[in-house]
Protein backbone atom coordinates (compact mmCIF):
# COMPACT_ATOMS: atom_id res chain seq x y z
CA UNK A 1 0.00 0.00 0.00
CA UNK A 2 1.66 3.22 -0.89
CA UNK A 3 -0.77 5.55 1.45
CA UNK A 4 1.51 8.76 0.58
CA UNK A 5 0.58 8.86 -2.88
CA UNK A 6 3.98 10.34 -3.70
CA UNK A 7 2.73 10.86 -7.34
CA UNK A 8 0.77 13.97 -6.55
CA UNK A 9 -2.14 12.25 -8.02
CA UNK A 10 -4.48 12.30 -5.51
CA UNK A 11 -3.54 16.23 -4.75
CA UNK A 12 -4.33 16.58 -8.34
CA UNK A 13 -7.60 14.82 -7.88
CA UNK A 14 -8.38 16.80 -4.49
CA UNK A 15 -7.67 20.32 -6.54
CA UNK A 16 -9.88 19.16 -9.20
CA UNK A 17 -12.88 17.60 -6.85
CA UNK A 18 -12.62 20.95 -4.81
CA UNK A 19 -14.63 23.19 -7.44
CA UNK A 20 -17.73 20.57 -7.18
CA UNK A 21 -20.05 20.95 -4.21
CA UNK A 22 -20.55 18.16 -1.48
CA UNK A 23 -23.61 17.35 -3.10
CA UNK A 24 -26.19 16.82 -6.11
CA UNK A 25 -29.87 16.80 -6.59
CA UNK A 26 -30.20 18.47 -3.17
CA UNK A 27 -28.61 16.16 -0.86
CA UNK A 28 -27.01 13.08 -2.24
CA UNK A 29 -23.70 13.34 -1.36
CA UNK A 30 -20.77 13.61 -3.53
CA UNK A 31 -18.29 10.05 -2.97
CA UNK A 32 -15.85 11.18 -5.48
CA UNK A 33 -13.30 12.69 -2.74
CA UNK A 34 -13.49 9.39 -0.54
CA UNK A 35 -13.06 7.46 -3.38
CA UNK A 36 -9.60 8.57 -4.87
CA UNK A 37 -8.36 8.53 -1.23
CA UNK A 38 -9.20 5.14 -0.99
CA UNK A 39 -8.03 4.27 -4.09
CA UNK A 40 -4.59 6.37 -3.60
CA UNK A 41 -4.34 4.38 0.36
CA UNK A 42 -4.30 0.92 -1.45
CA UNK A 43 -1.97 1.44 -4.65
CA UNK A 44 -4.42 2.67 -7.20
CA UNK A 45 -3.41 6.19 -7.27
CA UNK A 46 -2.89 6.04 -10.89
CA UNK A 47 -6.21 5.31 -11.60
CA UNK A 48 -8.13 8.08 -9.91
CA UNK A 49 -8.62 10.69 -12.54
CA UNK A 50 -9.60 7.52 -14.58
CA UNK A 51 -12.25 7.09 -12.41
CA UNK A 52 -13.26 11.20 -11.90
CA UNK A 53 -13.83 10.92 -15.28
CA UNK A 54 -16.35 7.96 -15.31
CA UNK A 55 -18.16 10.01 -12.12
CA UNK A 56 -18.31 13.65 -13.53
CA UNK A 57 -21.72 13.66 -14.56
CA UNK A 58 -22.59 13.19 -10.88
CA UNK A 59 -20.70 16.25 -9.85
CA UNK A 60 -22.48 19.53 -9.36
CA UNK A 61 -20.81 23.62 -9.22
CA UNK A 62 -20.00 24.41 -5.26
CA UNK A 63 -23.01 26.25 -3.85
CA UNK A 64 -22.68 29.95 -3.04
CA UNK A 65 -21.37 31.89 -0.19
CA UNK A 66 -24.32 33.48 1.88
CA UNK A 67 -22.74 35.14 5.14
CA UNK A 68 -19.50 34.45 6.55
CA UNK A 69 -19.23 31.92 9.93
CA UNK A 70 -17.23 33.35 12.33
CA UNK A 71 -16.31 32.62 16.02
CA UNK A 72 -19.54 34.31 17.12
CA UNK A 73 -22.26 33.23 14.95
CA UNK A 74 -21.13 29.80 14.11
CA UNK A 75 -23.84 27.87 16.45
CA UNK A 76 -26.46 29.90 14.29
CA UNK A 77 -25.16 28.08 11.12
CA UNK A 78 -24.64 24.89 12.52
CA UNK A 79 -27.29 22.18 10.72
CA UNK A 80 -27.88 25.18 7.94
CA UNK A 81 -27.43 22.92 4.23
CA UNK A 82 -27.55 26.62 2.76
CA UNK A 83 -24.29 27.28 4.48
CA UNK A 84 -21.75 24.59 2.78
CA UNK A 85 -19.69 27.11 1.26
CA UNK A 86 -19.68 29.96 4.63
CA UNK A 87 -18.57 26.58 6.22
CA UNK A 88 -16.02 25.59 3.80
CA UNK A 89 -14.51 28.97 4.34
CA UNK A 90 -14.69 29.12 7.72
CA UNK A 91 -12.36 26.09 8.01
CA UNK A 92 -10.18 26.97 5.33
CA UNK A 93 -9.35 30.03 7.40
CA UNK A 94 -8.93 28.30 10.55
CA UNK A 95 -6.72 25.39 9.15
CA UNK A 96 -4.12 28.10 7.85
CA UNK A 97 -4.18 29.72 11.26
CA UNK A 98 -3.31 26.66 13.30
CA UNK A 99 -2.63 22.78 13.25
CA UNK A 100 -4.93 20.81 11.74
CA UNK A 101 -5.28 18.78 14.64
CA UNK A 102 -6.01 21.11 16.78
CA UNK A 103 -8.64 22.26 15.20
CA UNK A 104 -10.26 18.66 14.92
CA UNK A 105 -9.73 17.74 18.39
CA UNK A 106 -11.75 21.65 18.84
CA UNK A 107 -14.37 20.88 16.53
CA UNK A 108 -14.80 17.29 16.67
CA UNK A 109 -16.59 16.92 20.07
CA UNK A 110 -19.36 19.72 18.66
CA UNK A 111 -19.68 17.95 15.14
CA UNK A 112 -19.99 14.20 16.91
CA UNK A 113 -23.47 14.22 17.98
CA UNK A 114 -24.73 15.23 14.19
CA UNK A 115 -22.67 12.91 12.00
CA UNK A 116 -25.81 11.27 10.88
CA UNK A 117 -26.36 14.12 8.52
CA UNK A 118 -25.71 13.35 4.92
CA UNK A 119 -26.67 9.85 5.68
CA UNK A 120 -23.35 9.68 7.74
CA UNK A 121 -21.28 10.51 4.60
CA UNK A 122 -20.24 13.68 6.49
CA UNK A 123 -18.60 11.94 9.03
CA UNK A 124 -17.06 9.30 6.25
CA UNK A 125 -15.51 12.51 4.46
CA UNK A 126 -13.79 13.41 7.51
CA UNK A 127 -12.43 9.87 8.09
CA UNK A 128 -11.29 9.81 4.61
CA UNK A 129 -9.26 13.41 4.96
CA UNK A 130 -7.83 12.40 8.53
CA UNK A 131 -6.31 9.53 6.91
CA UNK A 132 -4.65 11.05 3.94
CA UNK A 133 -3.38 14.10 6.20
CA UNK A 134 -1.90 11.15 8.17
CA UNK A 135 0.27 10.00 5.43
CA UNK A 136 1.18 13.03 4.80
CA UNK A 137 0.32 16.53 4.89
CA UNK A 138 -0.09 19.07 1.51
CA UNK A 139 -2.21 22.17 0.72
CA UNK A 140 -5.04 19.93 -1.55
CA UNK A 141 -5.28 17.52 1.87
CA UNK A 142 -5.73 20.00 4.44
CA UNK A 143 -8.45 22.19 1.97
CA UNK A 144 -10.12 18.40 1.91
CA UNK A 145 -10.35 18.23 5.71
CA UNK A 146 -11.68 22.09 5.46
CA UNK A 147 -14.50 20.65 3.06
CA UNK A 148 -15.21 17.87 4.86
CA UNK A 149 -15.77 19.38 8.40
CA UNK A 150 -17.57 22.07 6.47
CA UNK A 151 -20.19 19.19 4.92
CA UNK A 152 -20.32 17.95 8.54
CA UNK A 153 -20.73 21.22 10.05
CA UNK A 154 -23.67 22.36 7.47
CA UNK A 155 -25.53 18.81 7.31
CA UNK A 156 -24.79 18.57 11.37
CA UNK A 157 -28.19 16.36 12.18
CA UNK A 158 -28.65 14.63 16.03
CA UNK A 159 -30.79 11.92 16.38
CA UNK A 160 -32.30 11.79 19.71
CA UNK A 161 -36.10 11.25 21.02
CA UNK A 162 -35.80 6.96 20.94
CA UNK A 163 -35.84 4.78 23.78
CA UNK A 164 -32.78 2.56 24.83
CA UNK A 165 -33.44 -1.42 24.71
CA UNK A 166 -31.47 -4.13 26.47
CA UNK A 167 -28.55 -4.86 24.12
CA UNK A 168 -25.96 -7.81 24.17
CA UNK A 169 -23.19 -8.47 25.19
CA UNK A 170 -21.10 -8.35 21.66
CA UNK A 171 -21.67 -5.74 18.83
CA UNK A 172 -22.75 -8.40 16.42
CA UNK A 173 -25.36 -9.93 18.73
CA UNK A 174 -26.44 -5.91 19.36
CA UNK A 175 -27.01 -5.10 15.71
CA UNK A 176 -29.56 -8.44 15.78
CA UNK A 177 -31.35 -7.00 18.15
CA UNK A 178 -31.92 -3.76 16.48
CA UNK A 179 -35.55 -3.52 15.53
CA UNK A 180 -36.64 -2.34 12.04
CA UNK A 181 -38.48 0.77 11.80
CA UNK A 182 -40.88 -1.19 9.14
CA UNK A 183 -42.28 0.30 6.25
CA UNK A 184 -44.16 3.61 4.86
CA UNK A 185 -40.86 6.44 5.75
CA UNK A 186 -39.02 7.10 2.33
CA UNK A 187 -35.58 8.76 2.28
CA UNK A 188 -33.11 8.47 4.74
CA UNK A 189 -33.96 11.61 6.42
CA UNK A 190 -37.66 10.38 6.88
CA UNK A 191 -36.48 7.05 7.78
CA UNK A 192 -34.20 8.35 10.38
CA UNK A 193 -37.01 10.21 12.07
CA UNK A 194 -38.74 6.71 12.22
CA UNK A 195 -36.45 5.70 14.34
CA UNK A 196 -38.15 4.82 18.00
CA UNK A 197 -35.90 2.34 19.72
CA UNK A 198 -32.09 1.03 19.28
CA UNK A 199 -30.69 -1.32 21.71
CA UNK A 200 -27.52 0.09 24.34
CA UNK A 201 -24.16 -1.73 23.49
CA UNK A 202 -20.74 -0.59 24.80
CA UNK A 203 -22.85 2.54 26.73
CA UNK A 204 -20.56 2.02 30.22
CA UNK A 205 -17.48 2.37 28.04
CA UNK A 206 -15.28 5.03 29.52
CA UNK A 207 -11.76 3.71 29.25
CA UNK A 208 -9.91 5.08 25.98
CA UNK A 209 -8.25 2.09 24.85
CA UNK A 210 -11.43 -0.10 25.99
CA UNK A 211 -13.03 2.22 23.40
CA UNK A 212 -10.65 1.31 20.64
CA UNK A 213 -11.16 -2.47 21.03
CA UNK A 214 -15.09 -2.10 21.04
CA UNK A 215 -14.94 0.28 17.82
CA UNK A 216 -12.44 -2.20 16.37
CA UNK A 217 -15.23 -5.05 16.84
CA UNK A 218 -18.42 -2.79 15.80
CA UNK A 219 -16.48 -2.03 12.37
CA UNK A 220 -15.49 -5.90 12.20
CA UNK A 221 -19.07 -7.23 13.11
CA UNK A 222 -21.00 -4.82 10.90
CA UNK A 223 -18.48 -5.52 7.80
CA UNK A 224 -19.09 -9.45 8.61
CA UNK A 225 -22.51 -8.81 8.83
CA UNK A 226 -22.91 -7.21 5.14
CA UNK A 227 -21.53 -10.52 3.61
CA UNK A 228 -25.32 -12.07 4.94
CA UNK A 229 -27.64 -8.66 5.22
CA UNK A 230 -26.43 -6.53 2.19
CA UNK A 231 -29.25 -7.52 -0.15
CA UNK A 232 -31.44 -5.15 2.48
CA UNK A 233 -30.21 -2.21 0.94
CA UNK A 234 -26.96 -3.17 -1.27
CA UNK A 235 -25.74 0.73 -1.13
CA UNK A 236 -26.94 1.98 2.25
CA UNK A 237 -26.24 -0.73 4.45
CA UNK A 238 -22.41 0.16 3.31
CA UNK A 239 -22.71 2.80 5.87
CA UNK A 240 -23.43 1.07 8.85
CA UNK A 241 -19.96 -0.41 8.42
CA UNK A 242 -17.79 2.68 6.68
CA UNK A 243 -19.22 5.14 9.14
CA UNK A 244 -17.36 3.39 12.00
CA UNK A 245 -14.70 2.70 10.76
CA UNK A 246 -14.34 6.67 9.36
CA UNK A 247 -14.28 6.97 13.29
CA UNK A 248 -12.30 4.39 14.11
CA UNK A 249 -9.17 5.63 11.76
CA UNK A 250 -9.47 9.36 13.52
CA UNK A 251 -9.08 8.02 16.86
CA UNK A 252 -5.13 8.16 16.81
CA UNK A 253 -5.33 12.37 15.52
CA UNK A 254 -8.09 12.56 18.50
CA UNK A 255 -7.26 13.61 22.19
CA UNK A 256 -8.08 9.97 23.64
CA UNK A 257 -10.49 11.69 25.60
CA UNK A 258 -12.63 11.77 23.00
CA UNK A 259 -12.31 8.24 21.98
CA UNK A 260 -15.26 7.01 24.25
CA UNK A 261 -17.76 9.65 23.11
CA UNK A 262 -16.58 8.62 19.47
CA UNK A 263 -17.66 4.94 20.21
CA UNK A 264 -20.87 6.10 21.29
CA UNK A 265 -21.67 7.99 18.33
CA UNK A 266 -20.27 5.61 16.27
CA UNK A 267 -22.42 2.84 17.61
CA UNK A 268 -25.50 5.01 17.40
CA UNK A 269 -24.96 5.41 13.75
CA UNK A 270 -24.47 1.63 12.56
CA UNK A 271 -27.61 0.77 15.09
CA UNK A 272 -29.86 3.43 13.17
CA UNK A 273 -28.68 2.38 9.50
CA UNK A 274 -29.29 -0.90 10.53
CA UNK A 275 -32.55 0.16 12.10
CA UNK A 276 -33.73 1.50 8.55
CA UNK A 277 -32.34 -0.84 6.38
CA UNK A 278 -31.78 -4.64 7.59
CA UNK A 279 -33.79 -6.84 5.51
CA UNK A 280 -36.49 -9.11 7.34
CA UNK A 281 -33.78 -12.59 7.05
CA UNK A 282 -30.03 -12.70 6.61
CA UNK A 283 -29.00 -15.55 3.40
CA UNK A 284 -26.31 -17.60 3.48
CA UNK A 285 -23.09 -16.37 2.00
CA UNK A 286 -20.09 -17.69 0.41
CA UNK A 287 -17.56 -15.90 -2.41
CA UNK A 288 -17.89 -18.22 -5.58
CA UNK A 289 -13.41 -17.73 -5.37
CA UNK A 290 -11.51 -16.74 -2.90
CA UNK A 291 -9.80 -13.57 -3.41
CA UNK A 292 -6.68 -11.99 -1.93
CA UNK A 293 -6.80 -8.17 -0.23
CA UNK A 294 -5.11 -6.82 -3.54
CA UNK A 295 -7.76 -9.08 -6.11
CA UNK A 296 -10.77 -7.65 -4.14
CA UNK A 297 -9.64 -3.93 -4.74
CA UNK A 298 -9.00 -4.21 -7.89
CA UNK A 299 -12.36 -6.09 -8.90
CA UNK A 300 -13.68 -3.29 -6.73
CA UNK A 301 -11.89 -0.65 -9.11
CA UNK A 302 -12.86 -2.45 -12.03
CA UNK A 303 -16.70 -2.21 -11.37
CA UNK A 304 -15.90 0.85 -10.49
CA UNK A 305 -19.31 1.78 -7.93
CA UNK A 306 -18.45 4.05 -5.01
CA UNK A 307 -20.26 2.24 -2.31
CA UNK A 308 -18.42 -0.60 -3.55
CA UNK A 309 -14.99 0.68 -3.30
CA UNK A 310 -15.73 2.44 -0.13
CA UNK A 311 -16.50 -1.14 1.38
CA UNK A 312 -13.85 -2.79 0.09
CA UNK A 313 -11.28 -0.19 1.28
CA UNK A 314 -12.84 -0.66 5.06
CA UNK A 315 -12.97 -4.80 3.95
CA UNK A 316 -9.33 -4.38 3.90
CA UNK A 317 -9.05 -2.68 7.01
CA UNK A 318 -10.51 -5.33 8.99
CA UNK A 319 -8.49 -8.19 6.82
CA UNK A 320 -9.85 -11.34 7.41
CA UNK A 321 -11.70 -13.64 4.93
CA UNK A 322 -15.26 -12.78 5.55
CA UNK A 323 -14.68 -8.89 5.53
CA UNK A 324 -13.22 -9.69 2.33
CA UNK A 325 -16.05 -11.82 1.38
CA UNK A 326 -18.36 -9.05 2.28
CA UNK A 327 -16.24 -7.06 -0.28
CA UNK A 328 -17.44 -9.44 -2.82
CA UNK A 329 -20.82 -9.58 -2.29
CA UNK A 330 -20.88 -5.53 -2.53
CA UNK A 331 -19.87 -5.99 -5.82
CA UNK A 332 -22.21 -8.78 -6.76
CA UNK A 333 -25.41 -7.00 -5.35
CA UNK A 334 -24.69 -3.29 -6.81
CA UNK A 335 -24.87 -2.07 -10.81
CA UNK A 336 -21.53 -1.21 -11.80
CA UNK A 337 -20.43 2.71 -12.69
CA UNK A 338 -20.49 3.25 -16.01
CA UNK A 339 -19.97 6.31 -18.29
């Protein structure tokens, strides 16, 4: 894995994502900068403007600037979709004032209880930035974190208002117990306000590295867990494993204070996508060949779908064979991108 990208690729990339908005058609969100870093983190650097090209008719002009956020008025703006770009601003300014980890570990704790705006892609973003400022820093990464935290900060959405059921002992049991919301709520924004009751897991967790282990499992048992439940929802039940794990590789750039309060939120959201999406019976799964790590990405490349490649690359992360087998059945259950 060459996660540095020393090509200057994925900077070029970046620079040439960073003139599209976050979003299209209102509110789907905009994969293509999570995609080339994922792409760029496992080798495949040279193939990201490939694959901007394929994805440009999904890309949209970024919005325009309304008022600027500032120090004072920022809680004001906070949740405001019409503010994207007085966000994006905002953070540009701040991350050329001071370390970019400072200003996470500032902001982080007041963007954590809303990362299930954007249907948790705001919070995936973020992961995806973290990581590639991690490998190494550049101008094009650290305006990616600024637009990134500025998505969070605009589509910042709580969930609150449902009751807390017995959960179970492991994360994997947990997510079984999740009830489905049922039908009638379209959208994810409609679905997520069905949301009435989500089983406790991990809630007494206080110790940082305790933290770490339990978010470790949550992103391994809801990866697993794809492999037998994806054909719920092929693309959104990607999230209730990605959005973890976007949490999960922060933690180290993250006062460890905040790792706890990350597990909870992170829990939260792969309990509430599983809540809206699980399908009424898991199937039996098993990969018709098995595959190594560096086979699975590049049958992920080759189809080419962002939900796809956004699994595999947290697939990978975990390692073992049915994370990798989950991989495969991603790319068996969704229609391919195509130009």
């Amino acid at each position: 894995m060459d996660a540095t990208d020393t090509s200057g690729q994925l900077e070029e990339a970046l620079e040439r994502l960073h003139s599209a908005g976050p979003e299209r058609e209102g509110w789907l969100s905009n994969h293509a900068p999570m995609v080339v870093e994922a792409l760029a983190a496992h080798g495949h650097a040279g193939a990201v403007h490939r694959w901007v090209d394929l994805y440009q008719d999904r890309l949209e002009d970024f919005p325009d600037r309304l008022a600027p956020v500032t120090d004072d008025n920022w809680r004001t703006a906070l949740g405001d979709p019409r503010r994207i770009a007085d966000w994006t601003d905002h953070f540009s300014r701040t991350l050329a004032d001071r370390p970019w980890r400072d200003v996470l570990a500032e902001w982080w704790p007041r963007l954590l209880p809303g990362m299930y705006g954007g249907a948790t892609h705001v919070v995936i973003r973020a992961g995806h930035a973290v990581r590639a400022l991690e490998a190494g820093e550049s101008a094009p990464r650290l305006a990616e974190l600024a637009h990134a935290l500025g998505y969070w900060a605009a589509r910042h959405q709580p969930v609150t208002g449902f009751a807390v059921l017995p959960g179970a002992p492991t994360a994997g049991a947990s997510l079984d117990a999740v009830p489905p919301i049922g039908e009638g709520a379209l959208g994810f924004r409609n679905r997520l306000a069905a949301v009435r009751r989500l089983p406790a897991w991990a809630e007494d967790v206080t110790d940082p590295d305790v933290a770490r282990d339990r978010l470790t499992e949550l992103v391994r048992a809801t990866t697993h867990r794809y492999a037998t439940h994806g054909h719920g929802e092929p693309t959104m039940l990607v999230h209730a494993a990605t959005a973890p794990n976007a949490v999960l590789r922060t933690l180290d750039s993250l006062p460890r204070e905040l790792w706890a309060p990350s597990l909870h939120a992170a829990w939260t959201a792969s309990a509430v996508v599983t809540a809206i999406y699980t399908p009424d019976e898991p199937v039996a799964y098993e990969p018709p060949v098995r595959l190594t790590a560096g086979e699975v990405m590049e049958r992920a490349l080759a189809h080419g779908d962002e939900h796809v490649i956004k699994l595999t690359d947290t697939a990978l992360d975990v390692g073992d064979d049915l994370a990798l087998a989950a991989a495969q059945r991603a790319i068996e259950l969704s229609p391919p991108l195509v130009s």
